[in-house]
Protein backbone atom coordinates (compact mmCIF):
# COMPACT_ATOMS: atom_id res chain seq x y z
CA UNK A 1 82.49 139.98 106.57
CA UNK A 2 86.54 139.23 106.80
CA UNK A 3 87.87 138.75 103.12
CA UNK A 4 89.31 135.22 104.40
CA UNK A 5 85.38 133.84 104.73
CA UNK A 6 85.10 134.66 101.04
CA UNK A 7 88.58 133.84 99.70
CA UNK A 8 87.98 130.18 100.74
CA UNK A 9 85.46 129.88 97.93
CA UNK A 10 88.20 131.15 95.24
CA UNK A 11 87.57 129.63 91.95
CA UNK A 12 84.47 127.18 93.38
CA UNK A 13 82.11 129.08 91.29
CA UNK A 14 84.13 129.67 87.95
CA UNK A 15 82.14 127.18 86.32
CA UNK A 16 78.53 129.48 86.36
CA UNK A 17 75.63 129.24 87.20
CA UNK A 18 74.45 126.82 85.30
CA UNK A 19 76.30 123.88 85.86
CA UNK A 20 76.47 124.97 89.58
CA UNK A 21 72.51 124.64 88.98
CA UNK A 22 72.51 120.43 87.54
CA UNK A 23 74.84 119.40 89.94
CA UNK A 24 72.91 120.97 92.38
CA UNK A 25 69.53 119.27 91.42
CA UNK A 26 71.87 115.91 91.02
CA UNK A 27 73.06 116.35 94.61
CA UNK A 28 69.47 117.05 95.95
CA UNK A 29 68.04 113.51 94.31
CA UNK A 30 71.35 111.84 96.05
CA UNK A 31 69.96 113.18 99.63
CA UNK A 32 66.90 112.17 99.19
CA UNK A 33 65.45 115.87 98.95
CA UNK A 34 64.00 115.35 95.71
CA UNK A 35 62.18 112.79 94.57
CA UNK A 36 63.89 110.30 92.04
CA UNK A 37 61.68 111.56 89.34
CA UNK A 38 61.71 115.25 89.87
CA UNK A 39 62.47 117.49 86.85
CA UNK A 40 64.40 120.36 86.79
CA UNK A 41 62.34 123.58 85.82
CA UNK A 42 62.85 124.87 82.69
CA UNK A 43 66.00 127.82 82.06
CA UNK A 44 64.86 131.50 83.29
CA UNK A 45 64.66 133.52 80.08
CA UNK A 46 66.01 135.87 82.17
CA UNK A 47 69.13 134.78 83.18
CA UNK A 48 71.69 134.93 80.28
CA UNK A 49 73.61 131.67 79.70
CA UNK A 50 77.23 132.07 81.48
CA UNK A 51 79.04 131.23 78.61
CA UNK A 52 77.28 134.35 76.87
CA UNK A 53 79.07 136.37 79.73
CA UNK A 54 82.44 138.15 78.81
CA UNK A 55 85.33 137.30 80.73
CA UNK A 56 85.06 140.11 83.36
CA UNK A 57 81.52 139.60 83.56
CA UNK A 58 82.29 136.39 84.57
CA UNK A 59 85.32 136.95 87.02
CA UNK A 60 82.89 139.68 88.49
CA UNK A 61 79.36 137.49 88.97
CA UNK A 62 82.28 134.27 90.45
CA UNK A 63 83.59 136.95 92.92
CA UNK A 64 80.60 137.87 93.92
CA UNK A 65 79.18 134.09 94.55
CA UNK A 66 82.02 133.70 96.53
CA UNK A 67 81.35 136.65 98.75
CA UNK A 68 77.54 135.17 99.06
CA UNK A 69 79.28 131.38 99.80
CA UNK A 70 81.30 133.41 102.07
CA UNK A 71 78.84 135.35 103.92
CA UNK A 72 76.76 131.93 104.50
CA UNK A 73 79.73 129.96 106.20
CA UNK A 74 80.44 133.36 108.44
CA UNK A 75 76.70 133.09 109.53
CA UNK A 76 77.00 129.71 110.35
CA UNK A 77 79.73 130.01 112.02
CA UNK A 78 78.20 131.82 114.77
CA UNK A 79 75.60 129.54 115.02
CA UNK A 80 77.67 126.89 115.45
CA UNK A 81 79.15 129.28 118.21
CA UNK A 82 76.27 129.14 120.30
CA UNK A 83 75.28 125.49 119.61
CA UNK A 84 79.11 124.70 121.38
CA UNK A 85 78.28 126.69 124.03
CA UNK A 86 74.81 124.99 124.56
CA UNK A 87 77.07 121.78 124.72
CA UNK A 88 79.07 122.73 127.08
CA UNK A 89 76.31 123.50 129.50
CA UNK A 90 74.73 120.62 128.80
CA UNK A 91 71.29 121.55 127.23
CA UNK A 92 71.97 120.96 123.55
CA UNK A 93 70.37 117.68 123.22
CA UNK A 94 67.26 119.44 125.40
CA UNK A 95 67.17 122.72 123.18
CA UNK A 96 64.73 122.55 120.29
CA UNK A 97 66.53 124.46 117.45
CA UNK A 98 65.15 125.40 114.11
CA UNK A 99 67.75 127.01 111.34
CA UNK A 100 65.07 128.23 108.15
CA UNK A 101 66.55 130.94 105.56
CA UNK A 102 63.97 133.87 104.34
CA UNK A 103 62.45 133.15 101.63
CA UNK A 104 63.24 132.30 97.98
CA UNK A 105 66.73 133.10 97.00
CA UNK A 106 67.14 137.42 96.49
CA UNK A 107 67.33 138.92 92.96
CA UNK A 108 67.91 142.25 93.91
CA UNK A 109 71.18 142.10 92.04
CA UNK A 110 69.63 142.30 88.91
CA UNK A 111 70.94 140.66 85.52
CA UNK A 112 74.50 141.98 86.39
CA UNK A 113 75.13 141.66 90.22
CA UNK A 114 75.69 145.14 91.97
CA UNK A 115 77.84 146.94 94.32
CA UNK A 116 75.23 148.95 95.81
CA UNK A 117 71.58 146.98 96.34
CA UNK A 118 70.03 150.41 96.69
CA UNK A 119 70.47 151.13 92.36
CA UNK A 120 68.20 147.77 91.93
CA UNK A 121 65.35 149.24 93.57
CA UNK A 122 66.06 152.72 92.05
CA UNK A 123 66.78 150.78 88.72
CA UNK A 124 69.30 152.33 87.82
CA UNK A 125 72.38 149.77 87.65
CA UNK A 126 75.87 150.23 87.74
CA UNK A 127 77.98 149.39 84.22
CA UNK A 128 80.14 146.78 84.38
CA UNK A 129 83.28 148.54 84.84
CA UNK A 130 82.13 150.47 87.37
CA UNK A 131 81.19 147.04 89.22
CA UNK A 132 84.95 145.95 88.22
CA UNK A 133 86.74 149.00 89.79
CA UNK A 134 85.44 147.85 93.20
CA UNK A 135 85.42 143.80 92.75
CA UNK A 136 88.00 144.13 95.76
CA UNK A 137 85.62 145.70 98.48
CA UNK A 138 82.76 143.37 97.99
CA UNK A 139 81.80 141.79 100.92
CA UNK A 140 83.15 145.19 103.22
CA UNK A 141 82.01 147.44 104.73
CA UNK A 142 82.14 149.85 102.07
CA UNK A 143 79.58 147.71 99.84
CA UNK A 144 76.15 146.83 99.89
CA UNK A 145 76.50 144.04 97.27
CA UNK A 146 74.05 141.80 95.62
CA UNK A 147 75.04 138.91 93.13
CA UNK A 148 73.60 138.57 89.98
CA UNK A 149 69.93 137.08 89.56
CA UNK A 150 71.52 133.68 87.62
CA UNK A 151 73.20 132.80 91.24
CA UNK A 152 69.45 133.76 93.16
CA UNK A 153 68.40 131.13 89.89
CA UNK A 154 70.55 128.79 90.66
CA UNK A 155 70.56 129.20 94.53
CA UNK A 156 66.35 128.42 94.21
CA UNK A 157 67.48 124.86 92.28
CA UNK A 158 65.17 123.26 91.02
CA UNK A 159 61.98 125.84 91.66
CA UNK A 160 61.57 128.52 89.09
CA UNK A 161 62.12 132.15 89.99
CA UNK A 162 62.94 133.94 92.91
CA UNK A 163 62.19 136.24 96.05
CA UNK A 164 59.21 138.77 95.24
CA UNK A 165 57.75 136.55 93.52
CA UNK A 166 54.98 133.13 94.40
CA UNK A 167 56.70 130.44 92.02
CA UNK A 168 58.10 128.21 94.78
CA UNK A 169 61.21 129.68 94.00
CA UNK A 170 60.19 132.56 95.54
CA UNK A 171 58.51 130.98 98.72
CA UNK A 172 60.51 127.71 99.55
CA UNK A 173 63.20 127.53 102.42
CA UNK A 174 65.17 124.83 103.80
CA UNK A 175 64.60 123.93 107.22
CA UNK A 176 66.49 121.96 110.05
CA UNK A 177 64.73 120.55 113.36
CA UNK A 178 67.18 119.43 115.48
CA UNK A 179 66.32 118.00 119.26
CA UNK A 180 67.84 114.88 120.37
CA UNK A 181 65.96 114.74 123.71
CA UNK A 182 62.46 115.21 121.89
CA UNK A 183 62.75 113.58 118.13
CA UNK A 184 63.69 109.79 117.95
CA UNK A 185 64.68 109.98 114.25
CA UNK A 186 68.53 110.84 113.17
CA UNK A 187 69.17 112.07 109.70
CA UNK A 188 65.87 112.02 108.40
CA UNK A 189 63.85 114.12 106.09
CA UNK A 190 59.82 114.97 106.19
CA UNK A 191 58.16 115.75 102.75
CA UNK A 192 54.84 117.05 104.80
CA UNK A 193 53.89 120.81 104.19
CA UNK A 194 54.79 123.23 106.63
CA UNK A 195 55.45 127.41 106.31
CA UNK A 196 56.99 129.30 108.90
CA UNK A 197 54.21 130.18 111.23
CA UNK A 198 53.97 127.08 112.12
CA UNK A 199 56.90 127.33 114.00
CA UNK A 200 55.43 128.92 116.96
CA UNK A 201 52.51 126.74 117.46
CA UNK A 202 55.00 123.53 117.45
CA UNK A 203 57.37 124.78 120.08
CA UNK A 204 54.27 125.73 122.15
CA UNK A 205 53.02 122.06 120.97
CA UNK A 206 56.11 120.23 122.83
CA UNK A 207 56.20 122.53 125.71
CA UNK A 208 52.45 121.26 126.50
CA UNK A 209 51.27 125.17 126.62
CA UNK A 210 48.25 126.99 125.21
CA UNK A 211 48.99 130.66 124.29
CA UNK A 212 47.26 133.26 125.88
CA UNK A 213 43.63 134.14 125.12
CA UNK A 214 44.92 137.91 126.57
CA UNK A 215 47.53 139.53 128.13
CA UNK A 216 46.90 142.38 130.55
CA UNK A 217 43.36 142.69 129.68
CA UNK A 218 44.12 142.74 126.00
CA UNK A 219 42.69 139.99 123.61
CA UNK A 220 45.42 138.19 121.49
CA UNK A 221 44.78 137.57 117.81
CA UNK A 222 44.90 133.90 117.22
CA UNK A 223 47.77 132.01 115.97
CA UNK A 224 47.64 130.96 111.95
CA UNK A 225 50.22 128.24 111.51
CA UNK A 226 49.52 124.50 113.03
CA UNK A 227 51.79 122.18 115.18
CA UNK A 228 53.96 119.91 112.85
CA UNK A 229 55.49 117.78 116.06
CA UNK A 230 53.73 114.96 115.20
CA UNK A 231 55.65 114.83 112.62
CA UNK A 232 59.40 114.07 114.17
CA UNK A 233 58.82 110.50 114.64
CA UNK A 234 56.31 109.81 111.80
CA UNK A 235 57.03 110.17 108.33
CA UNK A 236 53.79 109.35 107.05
CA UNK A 237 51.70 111.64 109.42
CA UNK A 238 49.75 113.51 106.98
CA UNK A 239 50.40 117.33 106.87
CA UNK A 240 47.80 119.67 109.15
CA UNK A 241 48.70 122.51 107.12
CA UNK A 242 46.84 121.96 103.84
CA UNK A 243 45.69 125.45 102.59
CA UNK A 244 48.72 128.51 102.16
CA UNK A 245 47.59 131.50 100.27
CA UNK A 246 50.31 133.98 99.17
CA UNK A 247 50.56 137.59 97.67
CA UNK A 248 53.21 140.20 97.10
CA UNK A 249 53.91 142.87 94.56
CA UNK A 250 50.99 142.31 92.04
CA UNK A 251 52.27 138.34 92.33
CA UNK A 252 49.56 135.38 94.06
CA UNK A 253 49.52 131.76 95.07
CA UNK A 254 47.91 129.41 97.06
CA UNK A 255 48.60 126.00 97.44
CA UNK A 256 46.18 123.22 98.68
CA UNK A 257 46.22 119.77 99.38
CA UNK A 258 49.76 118.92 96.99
CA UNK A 259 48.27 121.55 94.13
CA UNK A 260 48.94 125.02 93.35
CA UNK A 261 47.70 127.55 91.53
CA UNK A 262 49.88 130.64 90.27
CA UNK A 263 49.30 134.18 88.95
CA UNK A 264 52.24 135.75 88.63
CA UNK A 265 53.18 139.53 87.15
CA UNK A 266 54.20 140.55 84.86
CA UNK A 267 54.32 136.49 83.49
CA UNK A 268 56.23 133.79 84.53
CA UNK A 269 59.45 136.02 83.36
CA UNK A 270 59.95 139.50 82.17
CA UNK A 271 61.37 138.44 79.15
CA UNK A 272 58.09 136.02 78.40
CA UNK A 273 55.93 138.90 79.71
CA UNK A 274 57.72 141.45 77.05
CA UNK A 275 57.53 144.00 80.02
CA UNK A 276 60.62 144.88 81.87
CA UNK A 277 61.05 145.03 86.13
CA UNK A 278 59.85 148.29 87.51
CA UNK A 279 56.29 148.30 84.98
CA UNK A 280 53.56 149.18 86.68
CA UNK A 281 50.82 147.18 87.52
CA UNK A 282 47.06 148.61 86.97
CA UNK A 283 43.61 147.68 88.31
CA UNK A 284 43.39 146.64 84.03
CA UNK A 285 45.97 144.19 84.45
CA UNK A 286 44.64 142.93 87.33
CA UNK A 287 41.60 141.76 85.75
CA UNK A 288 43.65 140.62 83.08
CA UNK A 289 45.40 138.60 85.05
CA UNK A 290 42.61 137.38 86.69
CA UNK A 291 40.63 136.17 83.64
CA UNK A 292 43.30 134.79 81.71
CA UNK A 293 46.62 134.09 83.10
CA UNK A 294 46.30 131.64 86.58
CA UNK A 295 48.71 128.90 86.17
CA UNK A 296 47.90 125.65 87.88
CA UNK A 297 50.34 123.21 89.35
CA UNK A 298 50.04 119.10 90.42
CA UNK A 299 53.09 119.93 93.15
CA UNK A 300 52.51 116.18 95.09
CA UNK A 301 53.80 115.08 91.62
CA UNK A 302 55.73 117.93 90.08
CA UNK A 303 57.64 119.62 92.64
CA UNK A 304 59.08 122.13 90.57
CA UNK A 305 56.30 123.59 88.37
CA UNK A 306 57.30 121.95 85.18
CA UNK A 307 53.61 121.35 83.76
CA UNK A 308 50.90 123.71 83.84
CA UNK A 309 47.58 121.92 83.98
CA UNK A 310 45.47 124.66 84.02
CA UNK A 311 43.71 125.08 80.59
CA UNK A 312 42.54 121.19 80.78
CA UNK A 313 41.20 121.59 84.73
CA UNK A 314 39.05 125.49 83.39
CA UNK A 315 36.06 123.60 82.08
CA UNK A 316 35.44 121.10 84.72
CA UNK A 317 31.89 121.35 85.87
CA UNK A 318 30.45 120.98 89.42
CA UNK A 319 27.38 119.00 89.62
CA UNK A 320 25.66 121.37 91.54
CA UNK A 321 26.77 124.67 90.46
CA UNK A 322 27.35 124.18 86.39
CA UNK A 323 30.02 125.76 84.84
CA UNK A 324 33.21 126.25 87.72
CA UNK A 325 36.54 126.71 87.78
CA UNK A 326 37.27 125.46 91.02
CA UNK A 327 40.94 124.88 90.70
CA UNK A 328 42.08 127.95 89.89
CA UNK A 329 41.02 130.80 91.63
CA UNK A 330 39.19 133.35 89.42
CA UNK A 331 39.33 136.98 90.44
CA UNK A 332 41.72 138.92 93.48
CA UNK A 333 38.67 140.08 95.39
CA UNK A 334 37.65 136.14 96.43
CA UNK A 335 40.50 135.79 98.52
CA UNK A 336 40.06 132.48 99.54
CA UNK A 337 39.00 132.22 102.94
CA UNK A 338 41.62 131.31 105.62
CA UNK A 339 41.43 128.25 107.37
CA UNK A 340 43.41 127.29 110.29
CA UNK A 341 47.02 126.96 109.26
CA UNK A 342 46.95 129.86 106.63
CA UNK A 343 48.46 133.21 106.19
CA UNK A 344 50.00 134.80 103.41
CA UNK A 345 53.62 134.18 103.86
CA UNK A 346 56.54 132.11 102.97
CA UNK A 347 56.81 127.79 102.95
CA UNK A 348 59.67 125.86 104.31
CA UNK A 349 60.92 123.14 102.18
CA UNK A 350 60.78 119.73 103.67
CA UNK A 351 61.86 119.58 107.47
CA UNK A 352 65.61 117.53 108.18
CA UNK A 353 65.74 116.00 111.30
CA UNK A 354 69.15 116.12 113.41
CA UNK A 355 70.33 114.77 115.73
CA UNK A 356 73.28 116.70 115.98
CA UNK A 357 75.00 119.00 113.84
CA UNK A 358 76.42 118.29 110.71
CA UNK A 359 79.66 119.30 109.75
CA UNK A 360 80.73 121.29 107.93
CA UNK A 361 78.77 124.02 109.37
CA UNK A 362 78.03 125.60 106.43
CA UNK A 363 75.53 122.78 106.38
CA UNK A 364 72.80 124.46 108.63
CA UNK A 365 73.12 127.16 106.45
CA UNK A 366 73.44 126.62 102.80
CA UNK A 367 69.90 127.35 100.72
CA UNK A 368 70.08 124.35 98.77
CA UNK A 369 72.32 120.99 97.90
CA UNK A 370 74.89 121.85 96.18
CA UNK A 371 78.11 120.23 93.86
CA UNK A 372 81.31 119.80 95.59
CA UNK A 373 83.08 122.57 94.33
CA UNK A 374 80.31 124.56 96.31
CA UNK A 375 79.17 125.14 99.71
CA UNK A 376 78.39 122.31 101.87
CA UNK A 377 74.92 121.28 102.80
């Protein structure tokens, strides 16, 4: 990315993460993204407080932002490129776009940001002043940098947790719709579920055609996700989509009908787990997990996972079966099954629909509201 992408952002991030993090969640009740009486989830005992950072800690995990910030309005740039040149041929307003990110926010940077995303995953970080030395080539072609895990925190405002992981930090996405031509609303934004493949079966939904049962004598596996068209003009068309299960890396979800139940690994944070990243995960704690540790979540009410309701839903009783547990899922081998619209994968946050692009451009772009010292959304 040219330096001059980043260097716009100089000093628009000095202030850390965690301010950058409340205005954020101030900015996203102001747009209507949030709900008036959202709460912001609790701090990540695994992010250190900025002002516990030293001075070139600081100046390092601010450059680095800015490189991110950067990188986003370079992106969007060049979408913004090819949305003028739909324009000028005269098929923008007829061109259904979609602009989703993937997945939560990335904490492959670790506590301290890197230079080189490939010592994460080999954990073996960088010092500090090793990180410093090269503050001047991030964002070249000489790096392969990653920003500290308090930005990916902040960046996932107001969700808990990140990428890797099936807090809807890790599994929420913002997500445009624009098509003049097709969608009668301007400016508006939907609150029903969706997840990304249900892309596919919407665009087929407004082009009026029915994918293949085979192609060239081969049978085609069915399509998971569900049209959400009928959703452009209607805000209060209920969701089709109401089961999403989700797995990766030891870590499980699945929502269903505005609930959610969580089991994440090692524990809703490594420092609340008492077990550090790269520990590895046995068939015991598995069944550890299993037995004792699924979190459940009212999301229709608490968007951001604030209260965990699970201990006072274990004892319900079903009249026919005694005993149950039947919202929270009790061991990994009853996968629940999947009903049409499921798949383990990733959710996008509540659809925005545009009738034209907003400017800036950084707007498409941007993972979440953010303060005006930061990127645009």
């Amino acid at each position: 990315m040219p330096k001059e992408w980043a260097d716009r952002y100089r000093g628009a991030f000095d202030e850390g993460w965690d301010a950058y993090r409340a205005g954020t969640f101030d900015r996203q009740k102001q747009l209507g993204v949030m709900p008036p009486d959202a709460e912001l989830s609790p701090r990540d005992p695994d992010v250190p407080p900025w002002e516990s950072l030293s001075p070139d800690a600081r100046r390092l995990a601010a450059r680095m932002m800015e490189v991110f910030a950067g990188f986003l309005s370079h992106t969007d740039h060049q979408i913004g490129r090819l949305l003028d040149f739909l324009k000028e041929i005269g098929e923008l307003d007829n061109t259904l776009v979609m602009v989703v990110s993937d997945n939560g926010a990335s904490a492959e940077g670790g506590v301290t940001g890197t230079t080189n995303e490939l010592q994460f995953f080999n954990n073996a970080p960088e010092s500090l002043e090793e990180s410093l030395a090269r503050i001047d080539e991030i964002g070249g072609p000489e790096t392969f940098n990653h920003y500290p895990w308090g930005w990916t925190w902040a960046g996932n405002t107001p969700f808990r947790r990140w990428k890797r992981e099936t807090y809807r930090g890790g599994v929420s996405d913002p997500f445009l719709v624009h098509w003049p031509r097709g969608i009668q609303a301007r400016g508006e934004i939907r609150h029903q579920f969706a997840h990304i493949i249900d892309m596919v079966p919407t665009v087929l939904d407004v082009l009026g055609v029915e994918p293949p049962a085979t192609i060239r004598g081969v049978t085609q596996s069915p399509l998971h996700g569900v049209s959400f068209a009928h959703t452009f003009d209607d805000p209060a068309a209920p969701t089709r989509h109401r089961t999403q299960y989700y797995e990766m890396l030891g870590h499980r979800a699945i929502d269903h009908d505005g609930w959610r139940a969580v089991c994440p690994w090692p524990g809703p944070s490594f420092a609340e787990a008492g077990r550090p990243f790269g520990t590895p995960i046995t068939m015991t704690d598995l069944d550890d997990l299993d037995a004792h540790h699924w979190e459940l979540y009212h999301v229709a009410e608490d968007v951001a996972e604030t209260r965990d309701v699970a201990e006072e839903n274990r004892s319900l009783r079903s009249p026919r079966t005694g005993p149950a547990t039947p919202s929270v899922p009790a061991r990994r081998s009853s996968r629940p099954p999947s009903p049409p619209g499921s798949s383990t994968g990733r959710t996008a946050s509540p659809p925005t629909w545009r009738s034209r692009p907003t400017a800036p451009r950084e707007s498409c772009s941007a993972r979440a509201p953010t303060p005006a010292a930061g990127p645009s959304t």
